[in-house]
Protein backbone atom coordinates (compact mmCIF):
# COMPACT_ATOMS: atom_id res chain seq x y z
CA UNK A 1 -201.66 141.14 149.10
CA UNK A 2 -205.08 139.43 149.31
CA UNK A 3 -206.18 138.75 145.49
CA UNK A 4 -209.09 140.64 143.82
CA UNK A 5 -212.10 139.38 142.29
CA UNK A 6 -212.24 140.45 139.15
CA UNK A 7 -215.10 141.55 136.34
CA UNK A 8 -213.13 142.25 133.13
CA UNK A 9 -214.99 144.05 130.35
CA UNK A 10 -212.89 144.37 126.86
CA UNK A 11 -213.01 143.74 123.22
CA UNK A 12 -210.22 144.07 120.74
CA UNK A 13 -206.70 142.50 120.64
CA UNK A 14 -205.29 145.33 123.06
CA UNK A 15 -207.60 144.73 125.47
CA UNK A 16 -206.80 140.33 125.47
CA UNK A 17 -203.31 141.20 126.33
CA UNK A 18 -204.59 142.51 129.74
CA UNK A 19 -207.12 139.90 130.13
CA UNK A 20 -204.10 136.85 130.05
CA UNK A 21 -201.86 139.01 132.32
CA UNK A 22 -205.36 138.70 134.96
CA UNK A 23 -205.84 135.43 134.13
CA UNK A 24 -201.76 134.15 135.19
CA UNK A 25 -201.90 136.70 137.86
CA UNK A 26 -203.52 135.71 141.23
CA UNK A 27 -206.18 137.37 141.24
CA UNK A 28 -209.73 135.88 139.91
CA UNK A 29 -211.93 137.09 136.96
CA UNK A 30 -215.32 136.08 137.41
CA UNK A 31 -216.78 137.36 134.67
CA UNK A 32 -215.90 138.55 130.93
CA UNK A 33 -218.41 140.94 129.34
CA UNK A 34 -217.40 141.79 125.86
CA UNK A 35 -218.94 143.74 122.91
CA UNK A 36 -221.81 140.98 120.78
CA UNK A 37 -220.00 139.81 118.02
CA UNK A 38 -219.93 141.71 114.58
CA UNK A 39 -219.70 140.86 110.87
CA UNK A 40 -216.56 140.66 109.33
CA UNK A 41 -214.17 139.89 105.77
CA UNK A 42 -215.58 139.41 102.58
CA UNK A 43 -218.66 136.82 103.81
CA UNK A 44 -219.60 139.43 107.25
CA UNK A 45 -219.51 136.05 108.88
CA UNK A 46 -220.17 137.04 112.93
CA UNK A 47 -216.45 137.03 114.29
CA UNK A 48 -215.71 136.41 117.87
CA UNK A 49 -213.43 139.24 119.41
CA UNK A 50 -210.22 138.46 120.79
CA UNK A 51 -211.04 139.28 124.03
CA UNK A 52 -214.65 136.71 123.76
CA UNK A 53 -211.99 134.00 122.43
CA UNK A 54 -209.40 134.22 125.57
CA UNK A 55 -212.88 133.60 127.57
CA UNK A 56 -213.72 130.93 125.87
CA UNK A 57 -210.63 129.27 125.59
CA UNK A 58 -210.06 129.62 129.63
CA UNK A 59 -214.09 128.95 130.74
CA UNK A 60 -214.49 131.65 131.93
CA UNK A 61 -218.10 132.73 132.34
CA UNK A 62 -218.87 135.48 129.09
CA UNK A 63 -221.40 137.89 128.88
CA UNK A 64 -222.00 140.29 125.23
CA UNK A 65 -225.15 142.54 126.16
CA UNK A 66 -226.09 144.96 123.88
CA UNK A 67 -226.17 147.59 126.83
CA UNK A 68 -225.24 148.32 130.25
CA UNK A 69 -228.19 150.49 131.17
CA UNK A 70 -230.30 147.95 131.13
CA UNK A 71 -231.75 147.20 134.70
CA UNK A 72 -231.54 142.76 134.26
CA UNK A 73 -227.76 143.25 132.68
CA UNK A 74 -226.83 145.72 135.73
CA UNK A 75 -228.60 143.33 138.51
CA UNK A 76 -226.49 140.70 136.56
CA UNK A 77 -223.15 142.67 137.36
CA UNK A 78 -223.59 143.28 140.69
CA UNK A 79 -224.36 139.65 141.23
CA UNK A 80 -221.10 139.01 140.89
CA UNK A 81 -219.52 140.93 143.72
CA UNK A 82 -216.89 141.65 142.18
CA UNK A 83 -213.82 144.13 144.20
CA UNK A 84 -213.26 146.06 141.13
CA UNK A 85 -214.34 145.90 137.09
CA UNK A 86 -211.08 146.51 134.84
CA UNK A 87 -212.55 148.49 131.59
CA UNK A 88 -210.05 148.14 128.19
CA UNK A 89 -211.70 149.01 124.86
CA UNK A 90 -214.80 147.62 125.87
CA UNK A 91 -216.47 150.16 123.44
CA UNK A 92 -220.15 150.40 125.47
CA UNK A 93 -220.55 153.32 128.21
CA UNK A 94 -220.64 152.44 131.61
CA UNK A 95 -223.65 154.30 133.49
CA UNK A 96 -223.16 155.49 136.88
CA UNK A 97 -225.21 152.47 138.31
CA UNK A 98 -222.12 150.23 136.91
CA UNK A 99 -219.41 152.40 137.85
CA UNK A 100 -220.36 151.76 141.66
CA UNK A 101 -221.08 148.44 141.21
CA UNK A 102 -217.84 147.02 142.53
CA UNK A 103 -216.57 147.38 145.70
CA UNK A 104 -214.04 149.73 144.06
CA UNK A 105 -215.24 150.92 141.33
CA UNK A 106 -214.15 150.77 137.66
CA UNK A 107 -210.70 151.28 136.80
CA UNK A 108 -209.80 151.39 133.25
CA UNK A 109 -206.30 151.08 130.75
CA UNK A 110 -206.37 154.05 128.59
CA UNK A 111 -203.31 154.14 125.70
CA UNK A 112 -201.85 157.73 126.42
CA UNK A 113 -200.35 159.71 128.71
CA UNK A 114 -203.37 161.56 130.23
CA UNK A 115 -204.55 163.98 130.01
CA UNK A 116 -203.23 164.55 126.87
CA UNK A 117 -205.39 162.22 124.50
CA UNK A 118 -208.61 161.60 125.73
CA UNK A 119 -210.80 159.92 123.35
CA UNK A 120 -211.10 156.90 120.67
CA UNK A 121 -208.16 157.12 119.17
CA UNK A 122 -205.13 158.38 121.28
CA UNK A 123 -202.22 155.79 119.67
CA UNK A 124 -203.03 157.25 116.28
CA UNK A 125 -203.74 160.97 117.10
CA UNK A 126 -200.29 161.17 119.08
CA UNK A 127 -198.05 159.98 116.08
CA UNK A 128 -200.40 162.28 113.66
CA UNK A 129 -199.25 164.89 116.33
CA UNK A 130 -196.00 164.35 116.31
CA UNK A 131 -194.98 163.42 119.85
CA UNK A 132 -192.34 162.32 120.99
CA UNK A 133 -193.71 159.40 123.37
CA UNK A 134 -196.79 157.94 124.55
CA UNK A 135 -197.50 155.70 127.68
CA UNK A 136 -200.57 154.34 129.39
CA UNK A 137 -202.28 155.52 132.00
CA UNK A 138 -204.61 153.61 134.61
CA UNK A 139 -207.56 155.63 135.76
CA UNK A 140 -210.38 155.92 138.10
CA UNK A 141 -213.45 155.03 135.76
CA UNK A 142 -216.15 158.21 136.29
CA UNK A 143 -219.12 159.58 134.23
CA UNK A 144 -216.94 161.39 132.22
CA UNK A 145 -214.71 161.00 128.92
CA UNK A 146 -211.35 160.18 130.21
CA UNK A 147 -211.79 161.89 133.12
CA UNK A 148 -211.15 160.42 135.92
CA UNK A 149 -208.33 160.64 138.50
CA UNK A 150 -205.13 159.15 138.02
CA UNK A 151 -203.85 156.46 139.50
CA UNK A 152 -200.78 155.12 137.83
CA UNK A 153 -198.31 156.08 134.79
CA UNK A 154 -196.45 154.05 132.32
CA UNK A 155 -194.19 155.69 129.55
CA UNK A 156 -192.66 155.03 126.03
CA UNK A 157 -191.03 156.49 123.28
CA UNK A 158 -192.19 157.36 119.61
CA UNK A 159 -189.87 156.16 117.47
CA UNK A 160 -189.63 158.27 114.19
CA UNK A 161 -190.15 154.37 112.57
CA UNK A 162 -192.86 153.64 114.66
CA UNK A 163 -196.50 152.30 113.36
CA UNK A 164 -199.80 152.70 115.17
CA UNK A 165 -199.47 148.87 115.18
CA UNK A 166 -195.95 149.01 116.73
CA UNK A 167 -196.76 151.68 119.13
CA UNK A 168 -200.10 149.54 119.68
CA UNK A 169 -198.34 146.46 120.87
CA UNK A 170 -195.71 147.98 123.06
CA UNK A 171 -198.52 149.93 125.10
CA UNK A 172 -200.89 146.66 125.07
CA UNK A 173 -197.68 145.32 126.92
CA UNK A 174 -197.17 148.32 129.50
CA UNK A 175 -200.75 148.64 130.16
CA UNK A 176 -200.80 145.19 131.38
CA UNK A 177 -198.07 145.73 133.85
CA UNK A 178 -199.24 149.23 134.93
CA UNK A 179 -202.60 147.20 135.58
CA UNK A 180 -200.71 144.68 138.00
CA UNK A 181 -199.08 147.14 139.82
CA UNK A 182 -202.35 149.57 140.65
CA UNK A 183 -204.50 146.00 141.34
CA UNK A 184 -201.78 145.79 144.27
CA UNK A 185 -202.00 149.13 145.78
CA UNK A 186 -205.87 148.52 145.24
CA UNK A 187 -205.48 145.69 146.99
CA UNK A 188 -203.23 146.57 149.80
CA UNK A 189 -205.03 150.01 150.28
CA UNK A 190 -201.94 152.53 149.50
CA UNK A 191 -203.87 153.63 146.05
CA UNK A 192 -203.85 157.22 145.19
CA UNK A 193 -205.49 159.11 142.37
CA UNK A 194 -204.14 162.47 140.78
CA UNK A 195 -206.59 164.74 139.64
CA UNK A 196 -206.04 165.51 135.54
CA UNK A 197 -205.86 169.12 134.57
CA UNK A 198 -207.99 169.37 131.78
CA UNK A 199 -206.74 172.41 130.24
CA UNK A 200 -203.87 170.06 129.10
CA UNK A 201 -206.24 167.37 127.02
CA UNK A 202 -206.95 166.88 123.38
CA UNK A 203 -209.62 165.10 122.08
CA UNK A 204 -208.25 162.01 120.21
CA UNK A 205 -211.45 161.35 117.62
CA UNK A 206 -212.52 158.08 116.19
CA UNK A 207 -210.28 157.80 113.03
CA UNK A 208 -212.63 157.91 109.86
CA UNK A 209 -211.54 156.02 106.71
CA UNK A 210 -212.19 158.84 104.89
CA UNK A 211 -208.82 160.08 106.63
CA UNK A 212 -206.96 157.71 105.16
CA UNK A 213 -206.16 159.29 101.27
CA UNK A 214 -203.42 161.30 101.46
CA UNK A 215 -203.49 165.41 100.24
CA UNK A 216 -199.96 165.59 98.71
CA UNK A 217 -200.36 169.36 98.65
CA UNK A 218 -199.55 168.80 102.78
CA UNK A 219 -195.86 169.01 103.97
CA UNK A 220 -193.88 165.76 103.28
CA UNK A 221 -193.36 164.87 107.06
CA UNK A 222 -197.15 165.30 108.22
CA UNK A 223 -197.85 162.80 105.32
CA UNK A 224 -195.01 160.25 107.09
CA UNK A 225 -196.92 160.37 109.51
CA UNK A 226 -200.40 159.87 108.25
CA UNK A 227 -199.00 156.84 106.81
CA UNK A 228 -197.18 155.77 110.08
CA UNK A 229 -200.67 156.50 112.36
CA UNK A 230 -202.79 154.21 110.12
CA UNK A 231 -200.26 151.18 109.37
CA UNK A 232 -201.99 148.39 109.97
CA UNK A 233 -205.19 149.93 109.71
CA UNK A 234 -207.20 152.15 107.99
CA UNK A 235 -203.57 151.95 105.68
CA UNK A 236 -203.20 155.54 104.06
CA UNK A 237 -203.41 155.57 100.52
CA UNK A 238 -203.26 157.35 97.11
CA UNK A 239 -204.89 157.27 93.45
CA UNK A 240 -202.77 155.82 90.74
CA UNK A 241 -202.99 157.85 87.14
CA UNK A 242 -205.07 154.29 86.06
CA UNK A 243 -207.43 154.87 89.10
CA UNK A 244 -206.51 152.31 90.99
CA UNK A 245 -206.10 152.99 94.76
CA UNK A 246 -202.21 153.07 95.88
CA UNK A 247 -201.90 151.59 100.04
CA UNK A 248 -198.80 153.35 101.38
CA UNK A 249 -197.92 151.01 104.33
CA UNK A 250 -194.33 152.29 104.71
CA UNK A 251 -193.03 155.73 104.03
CA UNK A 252 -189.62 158.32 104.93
CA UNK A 253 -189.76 162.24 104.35
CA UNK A 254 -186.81 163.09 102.77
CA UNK A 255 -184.40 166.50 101.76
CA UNK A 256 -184.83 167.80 98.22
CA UNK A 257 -186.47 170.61 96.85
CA UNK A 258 -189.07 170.20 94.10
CA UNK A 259 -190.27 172.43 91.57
CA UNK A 260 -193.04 170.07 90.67
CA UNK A 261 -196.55 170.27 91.44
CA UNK A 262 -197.39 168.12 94.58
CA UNK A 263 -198.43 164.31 94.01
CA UNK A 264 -195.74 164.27 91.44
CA UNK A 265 -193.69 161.24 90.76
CA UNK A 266 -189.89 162.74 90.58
CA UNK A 267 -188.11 159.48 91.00
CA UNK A 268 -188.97 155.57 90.81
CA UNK A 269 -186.27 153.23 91.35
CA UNK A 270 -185.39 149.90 93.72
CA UNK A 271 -184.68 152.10 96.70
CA UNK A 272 -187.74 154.15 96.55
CA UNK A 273 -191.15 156.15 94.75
CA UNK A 274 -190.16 159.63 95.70
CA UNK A 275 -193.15 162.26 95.57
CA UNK A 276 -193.56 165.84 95.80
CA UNK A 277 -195.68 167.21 98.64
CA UNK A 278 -196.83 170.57 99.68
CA UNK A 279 -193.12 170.72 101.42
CA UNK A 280 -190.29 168.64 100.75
CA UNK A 281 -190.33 164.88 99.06
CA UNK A 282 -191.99 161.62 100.28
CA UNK A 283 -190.28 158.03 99.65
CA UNK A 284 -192.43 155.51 99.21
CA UNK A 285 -190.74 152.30 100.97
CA UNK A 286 -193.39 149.69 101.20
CA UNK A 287 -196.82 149.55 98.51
CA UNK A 288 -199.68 147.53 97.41
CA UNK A 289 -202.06 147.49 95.02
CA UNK A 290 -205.65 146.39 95.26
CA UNK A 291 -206.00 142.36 95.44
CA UNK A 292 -201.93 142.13 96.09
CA UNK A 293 -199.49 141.89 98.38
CA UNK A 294 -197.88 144.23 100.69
CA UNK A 295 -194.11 144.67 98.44
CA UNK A 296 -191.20 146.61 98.48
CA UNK A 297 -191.44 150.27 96.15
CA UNK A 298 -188.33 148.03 93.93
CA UNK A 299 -191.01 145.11 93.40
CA UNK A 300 -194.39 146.98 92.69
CA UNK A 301 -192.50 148.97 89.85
CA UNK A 302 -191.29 145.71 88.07
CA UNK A 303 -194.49 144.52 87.67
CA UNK A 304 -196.34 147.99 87.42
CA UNK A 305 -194.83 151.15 84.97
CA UNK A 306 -195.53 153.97 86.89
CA UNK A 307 -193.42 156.69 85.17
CA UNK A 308 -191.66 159.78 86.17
CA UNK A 309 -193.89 163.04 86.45
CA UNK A 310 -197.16 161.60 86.19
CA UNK A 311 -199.37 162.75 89.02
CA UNK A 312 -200.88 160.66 91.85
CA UNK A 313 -204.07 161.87 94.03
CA UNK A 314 -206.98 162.95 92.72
């Protein structure tokens, strides 16, 4: 196999797992581009990205335009001469002019089985969903969303436990691998693409923080869920009867019927907060309040007295 030169163009922390596998691997990244840096925490200090940092910390020449379309950052790209850009959360659209840049175009990691979650936010939307298991797949980068032809699959399993940050790291993991593999048959010219069928895709939307408070009038298990999809971030939550906002990092639907009006609190005790939903009860496992820590439902109610059949949510 004769080793690729590389252009890699990523952001967050799923994208820097890729970028090491490239940089053990024999092939040769010439060039980083990453999204400028943003304000962040408390002070909105500008924050490097992770993927800006593994540049940095291997010398690897870095490049943060604002844009692609412009004409001095695409004459910049193709300067390089790269074989083939690898695209992984970048978060910028790539116009046509650098999609044909490289001698083989723009392949990208995308976290789902396509074509079933195209879009933003495809670990999150599948567990909202309900599936059963997710994967990666590597595609052929074109002008549309998600689009493009297939060139190599990677599956796992949803576990019933699982977090978007769980499910997050395993496929940051197999999209590195799948990326390995489909740089060989790049390289060794046995590549072949599958055309999606796009009357199979849904369209995995940016998650809004606004999604995050939970409507206990919904059925106990799509609320497990909602609190599964958006552990570690945007954290689902719920209003305590003092106001205060609830996070609900861990959660298990459970059997019982309930009578009470949903939001309810019909049990409190060291082994769990259980609530009544729209269909069924919720246990809350794992809590915090604003300014705390991330505790166990036994913890938060010895130092908080949240009593039985007051109502949470708004």
């Amino acid at each position: 196999m004769k080793p690729l030169r590389i252009i890699f163009a990523g952001t967050p922390a799923f994208s820097a797992v890729a970028l090491h596998a490239l940089l053990v691997s024999e092939h040769e990244v010439c060039a980083i581009y990453t999204q400028p840096d943003r304000p962040s925490g408390r002070g909105r200090k500008l924050t490097a990205g992770p993927v800006k940092q593994v540049a940095l910390d291997n010398d690897v020449p870095l490049y943060q335009p604002l844009t692609l379309r412009d004409v001095d950052v695409q004459a910049e790209l193709k300067a390089h001469e790269a074989d083939v850009m690898v695209v992984v959360a970048y978060g910028l659209i790539l116009p046509v002019e650098v999609l044909q840049a490289p001698r083989y175009g723009c392949i990208n990691i995308h976290a789902s089985l396509l074509p079933r979650w195209r879009g933003a936010a495809p670990i999150q939307r599948a567990i909202i969903a309900g599936d059963t298991e997710s994967g990666v797949t590597i595609i052929q980068m074109d002008k549309g969303l998600d689009t493009g032809a297939m060139l190599e699959k990677r599956t796992c399993k949803i576990a019933e436990d699982d977090s978007g940050g769980h499910l997050h790291d395993r496929l940051a993991i197999l999209g590195a691998e799948a990326l390995l593999s489909t740089l060989v048959k790049i390289s060794d010219g046995s590549v072949s693409g599958e055309v999606q069928d796009d009357g199979l895709s849904c369209y995995a939307s940016k998650i809004d923080k606004k999604e995050a408070l939970v409507d206990w009038s919904r059925p106990a298990l799509e609320i497990r869920r909602q609190v599964s999809a958006f552990n570690p971030w945007p954290v689902a939550y719920t209003l305590l009867p003092d106001g205060q906002r609830l996070r609900l990092w861990q959660a298990v639907a459970i059997s019982g019927d309930s009578n009470s009006v949903p939001g309810t609190v019909v049990e409190a005790n060291k082994t769990g907060i259980d609530i009544a939903t729209g269909d069924g009860l919720l246990r809350l496992l794992q809590v915090q309040l604003p300014g705390g820590r991330q505790v166990s439902s036994g913890d938060f109610l010895n130092a908080y007295a949240l009593k039985i059949s007051v109502q949470l949510g708004e």
